[in-house]
PDB file of N, CA and C in Angstrom:
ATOM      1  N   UNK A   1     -21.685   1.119 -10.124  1.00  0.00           N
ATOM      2  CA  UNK A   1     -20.327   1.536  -9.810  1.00  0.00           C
ATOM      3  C   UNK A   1     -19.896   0.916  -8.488  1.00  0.00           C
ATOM      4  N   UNK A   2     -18.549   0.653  -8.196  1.00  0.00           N
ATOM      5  CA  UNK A   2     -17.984   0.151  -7.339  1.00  0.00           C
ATOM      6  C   UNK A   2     -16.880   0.982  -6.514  1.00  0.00           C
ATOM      7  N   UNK A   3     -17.620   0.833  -5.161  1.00  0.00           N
ATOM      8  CA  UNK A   3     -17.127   2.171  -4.285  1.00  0.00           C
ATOM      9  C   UNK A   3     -15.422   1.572  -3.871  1.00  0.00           C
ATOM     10  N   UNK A   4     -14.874   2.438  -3.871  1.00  0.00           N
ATOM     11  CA  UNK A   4     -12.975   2.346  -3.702  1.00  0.00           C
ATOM     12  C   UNK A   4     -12.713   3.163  -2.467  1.00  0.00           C
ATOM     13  N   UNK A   5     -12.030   2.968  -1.202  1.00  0.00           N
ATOM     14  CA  UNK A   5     -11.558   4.120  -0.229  1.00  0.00           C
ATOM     15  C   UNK A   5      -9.775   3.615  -0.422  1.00  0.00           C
ATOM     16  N   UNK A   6      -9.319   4.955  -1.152  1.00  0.00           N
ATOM     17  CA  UNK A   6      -8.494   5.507  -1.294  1.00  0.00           C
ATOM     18  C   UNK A   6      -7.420   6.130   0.137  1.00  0.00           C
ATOM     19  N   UNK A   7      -5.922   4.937   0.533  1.00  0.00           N
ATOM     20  CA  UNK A   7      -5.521   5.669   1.291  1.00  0.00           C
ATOM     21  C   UNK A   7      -4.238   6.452   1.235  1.00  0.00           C
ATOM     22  N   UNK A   8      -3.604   7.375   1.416  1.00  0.00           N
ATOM     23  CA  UNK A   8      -2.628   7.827   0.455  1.00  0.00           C
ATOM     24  C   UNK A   8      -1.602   8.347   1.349  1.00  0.00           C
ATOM     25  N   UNK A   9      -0.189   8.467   1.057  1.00  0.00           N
ATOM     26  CA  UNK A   9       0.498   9.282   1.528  1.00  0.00           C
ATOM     27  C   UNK A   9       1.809   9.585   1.070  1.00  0.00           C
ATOM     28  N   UNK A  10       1.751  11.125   1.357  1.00  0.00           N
ATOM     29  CA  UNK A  10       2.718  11.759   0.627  1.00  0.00           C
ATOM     30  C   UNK A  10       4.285  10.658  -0.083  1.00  0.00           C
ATOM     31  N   UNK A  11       4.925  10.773  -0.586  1.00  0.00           N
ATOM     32  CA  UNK A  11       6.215  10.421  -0.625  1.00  0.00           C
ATOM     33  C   UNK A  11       7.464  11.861   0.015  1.00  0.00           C
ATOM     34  N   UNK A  12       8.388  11.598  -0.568  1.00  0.00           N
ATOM     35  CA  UNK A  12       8.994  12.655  -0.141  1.00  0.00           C
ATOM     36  C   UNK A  12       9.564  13.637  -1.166  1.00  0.00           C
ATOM     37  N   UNK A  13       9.020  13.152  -2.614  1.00  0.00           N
ATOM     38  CA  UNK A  13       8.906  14.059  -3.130  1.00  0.00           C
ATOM     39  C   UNK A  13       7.620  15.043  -3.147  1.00  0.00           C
ATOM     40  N   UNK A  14       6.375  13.740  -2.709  1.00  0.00           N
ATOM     41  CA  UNK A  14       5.200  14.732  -2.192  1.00  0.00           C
ATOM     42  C   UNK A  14       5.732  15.653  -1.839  1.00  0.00           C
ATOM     43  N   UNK A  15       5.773  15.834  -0.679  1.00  0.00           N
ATOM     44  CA  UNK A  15       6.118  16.394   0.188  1.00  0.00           C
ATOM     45  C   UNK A  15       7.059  17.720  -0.053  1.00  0.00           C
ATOM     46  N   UNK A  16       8.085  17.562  -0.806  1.00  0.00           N
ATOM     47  CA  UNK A  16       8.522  18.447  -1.313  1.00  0.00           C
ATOM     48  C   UNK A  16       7.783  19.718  -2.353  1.00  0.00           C
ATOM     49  N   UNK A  17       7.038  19.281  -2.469  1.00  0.00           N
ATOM     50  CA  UNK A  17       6.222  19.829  -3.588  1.00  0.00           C
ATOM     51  C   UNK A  17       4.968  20.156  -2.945  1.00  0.00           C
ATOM     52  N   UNK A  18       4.757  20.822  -1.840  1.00  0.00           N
ATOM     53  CA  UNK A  18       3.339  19.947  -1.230  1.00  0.00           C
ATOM     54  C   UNK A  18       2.306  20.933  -1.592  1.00  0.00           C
ATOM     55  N   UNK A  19       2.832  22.430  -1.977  1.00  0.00           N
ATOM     56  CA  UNK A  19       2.224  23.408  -2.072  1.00  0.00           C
ATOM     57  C   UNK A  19       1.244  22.960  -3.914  1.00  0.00           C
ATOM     58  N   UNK A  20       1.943  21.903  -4.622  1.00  0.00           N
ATOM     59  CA  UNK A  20       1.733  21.910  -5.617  1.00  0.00           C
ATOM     60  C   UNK A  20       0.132  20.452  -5.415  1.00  0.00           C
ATOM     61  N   UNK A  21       0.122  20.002  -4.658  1.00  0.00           N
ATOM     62  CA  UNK A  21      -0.497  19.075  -4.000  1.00  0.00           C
ATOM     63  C   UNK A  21      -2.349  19.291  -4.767  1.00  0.00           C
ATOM     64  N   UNK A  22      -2.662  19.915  -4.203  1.00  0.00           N
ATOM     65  CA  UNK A  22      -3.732  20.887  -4.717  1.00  0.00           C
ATOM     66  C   UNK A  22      -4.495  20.330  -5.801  1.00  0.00           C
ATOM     67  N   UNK A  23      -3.200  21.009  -6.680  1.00  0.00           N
ATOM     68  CA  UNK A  23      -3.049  20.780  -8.423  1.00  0.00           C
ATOM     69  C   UNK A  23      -2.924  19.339  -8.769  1.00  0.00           C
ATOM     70  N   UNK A  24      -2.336  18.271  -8.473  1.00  0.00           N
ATOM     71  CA  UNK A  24      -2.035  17.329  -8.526  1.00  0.00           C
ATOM     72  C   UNK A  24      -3.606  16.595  -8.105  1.00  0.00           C
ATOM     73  N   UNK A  25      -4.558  17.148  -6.778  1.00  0.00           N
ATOM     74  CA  UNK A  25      -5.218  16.288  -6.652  1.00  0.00           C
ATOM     75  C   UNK A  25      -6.791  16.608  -7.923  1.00  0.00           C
ATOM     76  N   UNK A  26      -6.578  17.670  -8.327  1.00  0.00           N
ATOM     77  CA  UNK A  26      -7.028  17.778  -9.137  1.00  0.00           C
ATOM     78  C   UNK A  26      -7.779  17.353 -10.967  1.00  0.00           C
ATOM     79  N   UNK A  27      -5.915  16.867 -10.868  1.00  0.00           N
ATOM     80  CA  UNK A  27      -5.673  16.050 -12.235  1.00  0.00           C
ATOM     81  C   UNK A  27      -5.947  14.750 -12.179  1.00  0.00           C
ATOM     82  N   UNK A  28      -5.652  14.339 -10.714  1.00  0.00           N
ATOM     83  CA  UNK A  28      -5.791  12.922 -10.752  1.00  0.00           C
ATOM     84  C   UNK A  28      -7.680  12.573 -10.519  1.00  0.00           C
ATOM     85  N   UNK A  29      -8.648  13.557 -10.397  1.00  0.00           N
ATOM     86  CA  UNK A  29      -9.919  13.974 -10.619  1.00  0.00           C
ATOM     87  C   UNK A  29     -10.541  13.438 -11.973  1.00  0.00           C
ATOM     88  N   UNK A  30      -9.554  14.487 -12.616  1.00  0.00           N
ATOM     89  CA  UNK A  30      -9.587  14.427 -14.438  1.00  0.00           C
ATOM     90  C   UNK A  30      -9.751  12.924 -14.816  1.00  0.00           C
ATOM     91  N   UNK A  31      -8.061  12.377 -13.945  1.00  0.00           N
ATOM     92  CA  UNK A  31      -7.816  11.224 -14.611  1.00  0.00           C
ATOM     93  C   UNK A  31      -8.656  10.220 -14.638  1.00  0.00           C
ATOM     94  N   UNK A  32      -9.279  10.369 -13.004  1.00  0.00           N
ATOM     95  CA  UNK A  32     -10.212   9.437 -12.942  1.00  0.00           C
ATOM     96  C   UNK A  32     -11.497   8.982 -13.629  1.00  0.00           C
ATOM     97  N   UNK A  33     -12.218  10.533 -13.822  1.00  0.00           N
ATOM     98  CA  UNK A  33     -13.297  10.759 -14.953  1.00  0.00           C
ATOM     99  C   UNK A  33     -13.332   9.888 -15.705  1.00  0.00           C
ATOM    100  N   UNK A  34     -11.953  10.638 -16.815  1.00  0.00           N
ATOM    101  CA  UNK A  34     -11.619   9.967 -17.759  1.00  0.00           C
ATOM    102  C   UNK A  34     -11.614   8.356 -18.163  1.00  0.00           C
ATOM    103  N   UNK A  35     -11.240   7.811 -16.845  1.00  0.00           N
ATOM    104  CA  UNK A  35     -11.668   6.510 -16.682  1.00  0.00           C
ATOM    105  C   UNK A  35     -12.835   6.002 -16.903  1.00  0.00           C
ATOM    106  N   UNK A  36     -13.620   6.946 -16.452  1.00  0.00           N
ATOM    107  CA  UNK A  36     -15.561   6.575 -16.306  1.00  0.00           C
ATOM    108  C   UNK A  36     -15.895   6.408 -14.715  1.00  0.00           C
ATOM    109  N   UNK A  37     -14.651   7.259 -13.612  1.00  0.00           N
ATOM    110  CA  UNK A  37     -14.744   7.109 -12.619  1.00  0.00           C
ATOM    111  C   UNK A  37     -15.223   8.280 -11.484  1.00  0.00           C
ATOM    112  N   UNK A  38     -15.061   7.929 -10.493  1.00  0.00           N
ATOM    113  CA  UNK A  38     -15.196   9.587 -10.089  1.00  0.00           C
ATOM    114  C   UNK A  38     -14.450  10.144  -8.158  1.00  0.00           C
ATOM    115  N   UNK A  39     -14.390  11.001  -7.754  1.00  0.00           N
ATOM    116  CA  UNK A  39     -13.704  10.964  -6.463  1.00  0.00           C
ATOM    117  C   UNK A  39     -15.834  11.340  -5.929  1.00  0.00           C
ATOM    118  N   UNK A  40     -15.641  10.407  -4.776  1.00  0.00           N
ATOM    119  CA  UNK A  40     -17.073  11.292  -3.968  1.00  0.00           C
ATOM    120  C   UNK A  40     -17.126  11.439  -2.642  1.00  0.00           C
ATOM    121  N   UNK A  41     -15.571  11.617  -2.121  1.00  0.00           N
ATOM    122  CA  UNK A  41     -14.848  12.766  -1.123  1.00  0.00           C
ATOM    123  C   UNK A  41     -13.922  12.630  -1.057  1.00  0.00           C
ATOM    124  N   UNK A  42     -13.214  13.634  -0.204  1.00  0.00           N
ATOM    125  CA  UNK A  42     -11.280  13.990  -0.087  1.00  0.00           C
ATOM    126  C   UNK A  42     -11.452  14.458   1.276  1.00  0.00           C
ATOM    127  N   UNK A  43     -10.414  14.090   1.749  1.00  0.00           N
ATOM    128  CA  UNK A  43     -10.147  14.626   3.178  1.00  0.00           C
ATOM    129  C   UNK A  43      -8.467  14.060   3.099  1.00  0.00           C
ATOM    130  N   UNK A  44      -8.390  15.686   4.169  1.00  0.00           N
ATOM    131  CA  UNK A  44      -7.149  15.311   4.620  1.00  0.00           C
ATOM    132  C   UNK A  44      -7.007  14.841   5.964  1.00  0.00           C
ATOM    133  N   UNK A  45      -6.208  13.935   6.316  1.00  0.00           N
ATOM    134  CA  UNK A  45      -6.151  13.397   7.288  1.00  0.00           C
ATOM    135  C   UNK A  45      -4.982  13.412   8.390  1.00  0.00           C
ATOM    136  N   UNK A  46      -5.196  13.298   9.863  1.00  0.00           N
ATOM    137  CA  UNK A  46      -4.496  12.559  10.363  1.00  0.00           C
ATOM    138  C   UNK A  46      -4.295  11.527  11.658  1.00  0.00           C
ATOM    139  N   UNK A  47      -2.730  10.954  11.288  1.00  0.00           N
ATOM    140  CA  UNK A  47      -2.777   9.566  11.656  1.00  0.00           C
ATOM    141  C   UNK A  47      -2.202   9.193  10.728  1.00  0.00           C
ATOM    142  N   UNK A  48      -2.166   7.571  10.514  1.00  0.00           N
ATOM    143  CA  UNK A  48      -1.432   6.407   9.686  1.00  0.00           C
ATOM    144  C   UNK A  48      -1.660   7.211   8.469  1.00  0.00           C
ATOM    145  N   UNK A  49      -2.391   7.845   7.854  1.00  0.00           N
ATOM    146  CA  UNK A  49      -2.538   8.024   6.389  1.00  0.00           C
ATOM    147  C   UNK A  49      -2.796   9.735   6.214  1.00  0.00           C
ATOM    148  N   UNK A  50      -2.164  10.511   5.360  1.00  0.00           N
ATOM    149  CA  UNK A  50      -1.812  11.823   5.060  1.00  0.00           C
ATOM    150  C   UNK A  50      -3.124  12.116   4.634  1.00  0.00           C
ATOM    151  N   UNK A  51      -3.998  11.251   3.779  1.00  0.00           N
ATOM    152  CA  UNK A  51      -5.348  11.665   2.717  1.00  0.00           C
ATOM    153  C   UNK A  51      -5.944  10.336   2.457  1.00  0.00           C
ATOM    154  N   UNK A  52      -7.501  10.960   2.541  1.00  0.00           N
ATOM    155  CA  UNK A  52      -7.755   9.363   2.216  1.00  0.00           C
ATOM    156  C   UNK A  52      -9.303   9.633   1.023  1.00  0.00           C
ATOM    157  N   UNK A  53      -9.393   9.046  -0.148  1.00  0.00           N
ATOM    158  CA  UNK A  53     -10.669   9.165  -1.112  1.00  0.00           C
ATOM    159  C   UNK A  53     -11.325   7.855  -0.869  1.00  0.00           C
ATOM    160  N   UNK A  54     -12.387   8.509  -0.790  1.00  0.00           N
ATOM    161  CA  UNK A  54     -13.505   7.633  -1.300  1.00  0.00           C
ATOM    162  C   UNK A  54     -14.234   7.566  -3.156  1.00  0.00           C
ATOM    163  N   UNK A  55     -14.067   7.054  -3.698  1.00  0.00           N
ATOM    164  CA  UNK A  55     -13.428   7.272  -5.219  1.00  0.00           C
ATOM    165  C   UNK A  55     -14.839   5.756  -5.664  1.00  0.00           C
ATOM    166  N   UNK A  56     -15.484   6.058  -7.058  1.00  0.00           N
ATOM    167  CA  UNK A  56     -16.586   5.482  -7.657  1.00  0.00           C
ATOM    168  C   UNK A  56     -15.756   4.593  -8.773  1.00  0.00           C
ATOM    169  N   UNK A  57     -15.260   3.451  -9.121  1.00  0.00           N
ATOM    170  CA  UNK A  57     -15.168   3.364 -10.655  1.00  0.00           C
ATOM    171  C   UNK A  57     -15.986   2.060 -11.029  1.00  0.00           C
ATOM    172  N   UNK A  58     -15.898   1.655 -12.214  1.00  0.00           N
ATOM    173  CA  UNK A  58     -17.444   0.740 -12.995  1.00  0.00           C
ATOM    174  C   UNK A  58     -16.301  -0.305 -12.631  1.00  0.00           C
ATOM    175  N   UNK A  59     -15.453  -0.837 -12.384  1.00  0.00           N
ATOM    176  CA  UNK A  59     -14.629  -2.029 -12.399  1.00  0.00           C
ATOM    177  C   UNK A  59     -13.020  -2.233 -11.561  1.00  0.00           C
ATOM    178  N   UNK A  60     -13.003  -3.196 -10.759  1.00  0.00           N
ATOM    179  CA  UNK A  60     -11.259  -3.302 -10.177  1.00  0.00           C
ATOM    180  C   UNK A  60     -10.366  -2.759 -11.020  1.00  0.00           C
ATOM    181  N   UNK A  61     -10.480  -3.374 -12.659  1.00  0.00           N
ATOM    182  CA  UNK A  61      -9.163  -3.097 -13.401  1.00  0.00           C
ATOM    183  C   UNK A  61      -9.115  -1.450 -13.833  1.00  0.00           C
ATOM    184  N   UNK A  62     -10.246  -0.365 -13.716  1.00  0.00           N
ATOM    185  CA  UNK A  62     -10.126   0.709 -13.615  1.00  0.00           C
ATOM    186  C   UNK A  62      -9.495   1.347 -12.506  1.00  0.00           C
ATOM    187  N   UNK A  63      -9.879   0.543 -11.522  1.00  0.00           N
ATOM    188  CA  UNK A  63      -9.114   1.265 -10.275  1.00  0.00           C
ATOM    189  C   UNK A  63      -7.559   0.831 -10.156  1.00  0.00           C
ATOM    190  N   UNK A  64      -6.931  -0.502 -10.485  1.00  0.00           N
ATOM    191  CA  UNK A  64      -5.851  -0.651 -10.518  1.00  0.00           C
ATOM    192  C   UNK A  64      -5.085   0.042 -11.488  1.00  0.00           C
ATOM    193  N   UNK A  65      -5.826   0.467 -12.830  1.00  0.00           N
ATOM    194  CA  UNK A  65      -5.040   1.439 -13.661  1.00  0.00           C
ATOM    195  C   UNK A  65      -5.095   2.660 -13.140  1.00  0.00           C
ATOM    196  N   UNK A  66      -6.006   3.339 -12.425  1.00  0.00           N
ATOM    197  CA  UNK A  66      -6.058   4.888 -11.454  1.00  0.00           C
ATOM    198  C   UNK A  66      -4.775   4.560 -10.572  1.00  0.00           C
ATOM    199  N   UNK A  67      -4.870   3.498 -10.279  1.00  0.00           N
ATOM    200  CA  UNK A  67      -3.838   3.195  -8.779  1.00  0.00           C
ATOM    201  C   UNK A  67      -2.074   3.436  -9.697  1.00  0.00           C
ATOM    202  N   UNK A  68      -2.200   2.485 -10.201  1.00  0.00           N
ATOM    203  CA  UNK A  68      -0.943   2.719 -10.995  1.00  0.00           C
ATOM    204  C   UNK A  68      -0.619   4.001 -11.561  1.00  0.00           C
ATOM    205  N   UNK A  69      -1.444   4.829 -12.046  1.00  0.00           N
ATOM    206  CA  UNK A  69      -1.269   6.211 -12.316  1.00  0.00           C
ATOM    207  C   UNK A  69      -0.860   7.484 -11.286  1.00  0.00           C
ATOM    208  N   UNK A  70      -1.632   6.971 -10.475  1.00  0.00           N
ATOM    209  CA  UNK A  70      -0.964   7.655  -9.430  1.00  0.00           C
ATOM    210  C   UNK A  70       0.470   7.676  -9.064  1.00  0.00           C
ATOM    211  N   UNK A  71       0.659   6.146  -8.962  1.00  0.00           N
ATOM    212  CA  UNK A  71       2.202   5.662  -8.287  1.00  0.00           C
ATOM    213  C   UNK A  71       3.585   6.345  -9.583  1.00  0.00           C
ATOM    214  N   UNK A  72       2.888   6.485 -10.687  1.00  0.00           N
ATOM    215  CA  UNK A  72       4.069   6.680 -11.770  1.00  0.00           C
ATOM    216  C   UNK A  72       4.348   8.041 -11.066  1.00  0.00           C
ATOM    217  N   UNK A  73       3.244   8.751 -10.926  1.00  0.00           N
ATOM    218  CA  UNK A  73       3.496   9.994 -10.444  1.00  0.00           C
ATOM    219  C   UNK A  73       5.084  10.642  -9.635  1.00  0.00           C
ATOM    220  N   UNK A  74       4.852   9.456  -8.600  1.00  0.00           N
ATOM    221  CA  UNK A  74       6.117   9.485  -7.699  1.00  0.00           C
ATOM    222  C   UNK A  74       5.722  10.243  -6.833  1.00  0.00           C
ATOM    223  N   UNK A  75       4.379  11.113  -6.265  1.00  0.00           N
ATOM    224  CA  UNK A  75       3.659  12.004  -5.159  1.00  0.00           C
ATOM    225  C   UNK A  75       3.384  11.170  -4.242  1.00  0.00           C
ATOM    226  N   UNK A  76       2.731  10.490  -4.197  1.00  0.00           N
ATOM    227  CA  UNK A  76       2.034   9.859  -3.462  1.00  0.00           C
ATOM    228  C   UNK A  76       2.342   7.756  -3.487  1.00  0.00           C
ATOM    229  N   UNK A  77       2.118   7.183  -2.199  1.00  0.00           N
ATOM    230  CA  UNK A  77       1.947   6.010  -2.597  1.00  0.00           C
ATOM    231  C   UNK A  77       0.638   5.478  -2.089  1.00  0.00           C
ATOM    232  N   UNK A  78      -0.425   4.619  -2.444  1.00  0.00           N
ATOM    233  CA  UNK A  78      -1.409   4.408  -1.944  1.00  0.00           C
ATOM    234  C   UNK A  78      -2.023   2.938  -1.469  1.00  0.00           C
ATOM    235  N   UNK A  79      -2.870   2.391  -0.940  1.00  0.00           N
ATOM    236  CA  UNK A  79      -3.449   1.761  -0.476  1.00  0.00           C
ATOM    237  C   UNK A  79      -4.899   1.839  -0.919  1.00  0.00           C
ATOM    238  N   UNK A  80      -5.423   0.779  -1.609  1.00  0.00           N
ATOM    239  CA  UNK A  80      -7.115   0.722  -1.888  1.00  0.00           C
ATOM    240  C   UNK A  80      -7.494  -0.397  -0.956  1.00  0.00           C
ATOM    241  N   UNK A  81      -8.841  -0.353  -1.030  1.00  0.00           N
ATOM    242  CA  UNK A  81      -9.470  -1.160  -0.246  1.00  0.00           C
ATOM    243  C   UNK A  81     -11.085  -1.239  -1.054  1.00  0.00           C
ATOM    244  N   UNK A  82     -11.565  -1.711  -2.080  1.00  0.00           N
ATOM    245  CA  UNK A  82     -12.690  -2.116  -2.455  1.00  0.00           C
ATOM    246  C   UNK A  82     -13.748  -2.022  -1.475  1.00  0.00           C
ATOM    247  N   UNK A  83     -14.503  -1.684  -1.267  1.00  0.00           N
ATOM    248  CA  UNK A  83     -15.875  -1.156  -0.061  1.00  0.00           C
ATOM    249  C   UNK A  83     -17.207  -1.643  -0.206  1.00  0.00           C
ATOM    250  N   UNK A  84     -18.020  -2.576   0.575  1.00  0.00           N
ATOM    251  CA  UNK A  84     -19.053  -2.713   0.080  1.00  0.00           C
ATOM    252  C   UNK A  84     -20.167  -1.691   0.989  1.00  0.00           C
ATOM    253  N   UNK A  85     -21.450  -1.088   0.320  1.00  0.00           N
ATOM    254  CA  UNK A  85     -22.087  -0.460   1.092  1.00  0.00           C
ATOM    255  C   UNK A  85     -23.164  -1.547   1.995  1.00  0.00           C
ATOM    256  N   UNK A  86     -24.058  -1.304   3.219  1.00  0.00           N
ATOM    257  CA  UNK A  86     -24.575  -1.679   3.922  1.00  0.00           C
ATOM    258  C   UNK A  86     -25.218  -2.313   3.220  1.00  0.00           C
ATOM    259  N   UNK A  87     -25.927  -2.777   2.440  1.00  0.00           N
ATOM    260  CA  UNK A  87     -26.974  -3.401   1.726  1.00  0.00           C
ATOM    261  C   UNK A  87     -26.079  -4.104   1.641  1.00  0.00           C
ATOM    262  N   UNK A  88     -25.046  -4.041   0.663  1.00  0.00           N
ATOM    263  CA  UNK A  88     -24.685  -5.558   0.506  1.00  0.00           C
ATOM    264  C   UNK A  88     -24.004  -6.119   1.415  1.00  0.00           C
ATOM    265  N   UNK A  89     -23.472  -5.373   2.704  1.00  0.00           N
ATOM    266  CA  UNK A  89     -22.986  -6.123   3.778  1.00  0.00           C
ATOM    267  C   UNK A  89     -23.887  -6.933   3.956  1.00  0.00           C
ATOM    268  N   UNK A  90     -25.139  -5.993   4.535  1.00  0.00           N
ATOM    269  CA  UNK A  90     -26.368  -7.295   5.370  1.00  0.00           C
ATOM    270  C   UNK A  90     -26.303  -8.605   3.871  1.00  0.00           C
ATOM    271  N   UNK A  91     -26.494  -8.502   2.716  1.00  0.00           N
ATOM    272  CA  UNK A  91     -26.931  -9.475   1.933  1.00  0.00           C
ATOM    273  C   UNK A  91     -25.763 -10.251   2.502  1.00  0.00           C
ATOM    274  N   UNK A  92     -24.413  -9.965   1.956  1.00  0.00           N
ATOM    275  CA  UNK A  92     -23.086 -11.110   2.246  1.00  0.00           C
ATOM    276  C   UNK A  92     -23.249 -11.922   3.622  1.00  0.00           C
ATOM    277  N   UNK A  93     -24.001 -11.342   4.762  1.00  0.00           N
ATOM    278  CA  UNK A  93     -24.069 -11.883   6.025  1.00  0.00           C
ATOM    279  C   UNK A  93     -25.097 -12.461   6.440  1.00  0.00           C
ATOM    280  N   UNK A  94     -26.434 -11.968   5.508  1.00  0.00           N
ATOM    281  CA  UNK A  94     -27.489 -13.152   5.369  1.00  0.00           C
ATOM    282  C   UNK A  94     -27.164 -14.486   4.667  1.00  0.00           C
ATOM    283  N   UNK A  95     -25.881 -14.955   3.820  1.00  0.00           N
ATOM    284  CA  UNK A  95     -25.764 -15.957   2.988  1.00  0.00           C
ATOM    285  C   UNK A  95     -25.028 -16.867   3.400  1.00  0.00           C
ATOM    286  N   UNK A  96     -24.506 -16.284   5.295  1.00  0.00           N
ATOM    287  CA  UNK A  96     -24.006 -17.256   5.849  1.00  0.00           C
ATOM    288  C   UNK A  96     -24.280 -18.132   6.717  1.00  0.00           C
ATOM    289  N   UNK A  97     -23.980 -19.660   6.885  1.00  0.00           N
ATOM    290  CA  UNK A  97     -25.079 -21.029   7.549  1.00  0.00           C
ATOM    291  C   UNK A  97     -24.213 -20.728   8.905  1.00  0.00           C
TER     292      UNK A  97
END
């Protein structure tokens, strides 16, 4: 699996709704599953970004369809960033002359 950090923030219909927020981050849980994906933390944040996941899925084009699912929503707009863990940092930085 291929680790995703998830950065998010409200819109202003978020926002309007925020109490419903909760529920919403919930489904989008489901949705992800459903993908073959998974969230493996949530925090709320602050600073530049309202919430930010750290989120598992088997492939980019899963996460760009999570990503897009989100955005139909109209809650939230987000920012990914593909993540590599330490192992493969050191490998990518051993392979350079």
């Amino acid at each position: 699996m291929t680790t995703y950090i998830i950065m998010l923030n409200w819109t202003e219909q978020g926002v309007k709704n925020l109490r419903e927020s909760p529920k919403r981050l919930d489904a989008a849980k489901k949705a992800l599953e459903a993908m073959g994906g998974s969230f493996r933390d949530f925090y709320l944040t602050m600073g530049d970004c309202d919430m930010v996941a750290v989120c598992e899925a088997p492939d980019d084009a899963v996460m760009a369809r999570f990503g897009l699912t989100l955005a139909m929503g109209g809650n939230v707009r987000s920012r990914t960033m593909k993540a590599f863990p330490e192992k493969a940092y050191r490998e990518l930085i051993g392979t350079l002359s």
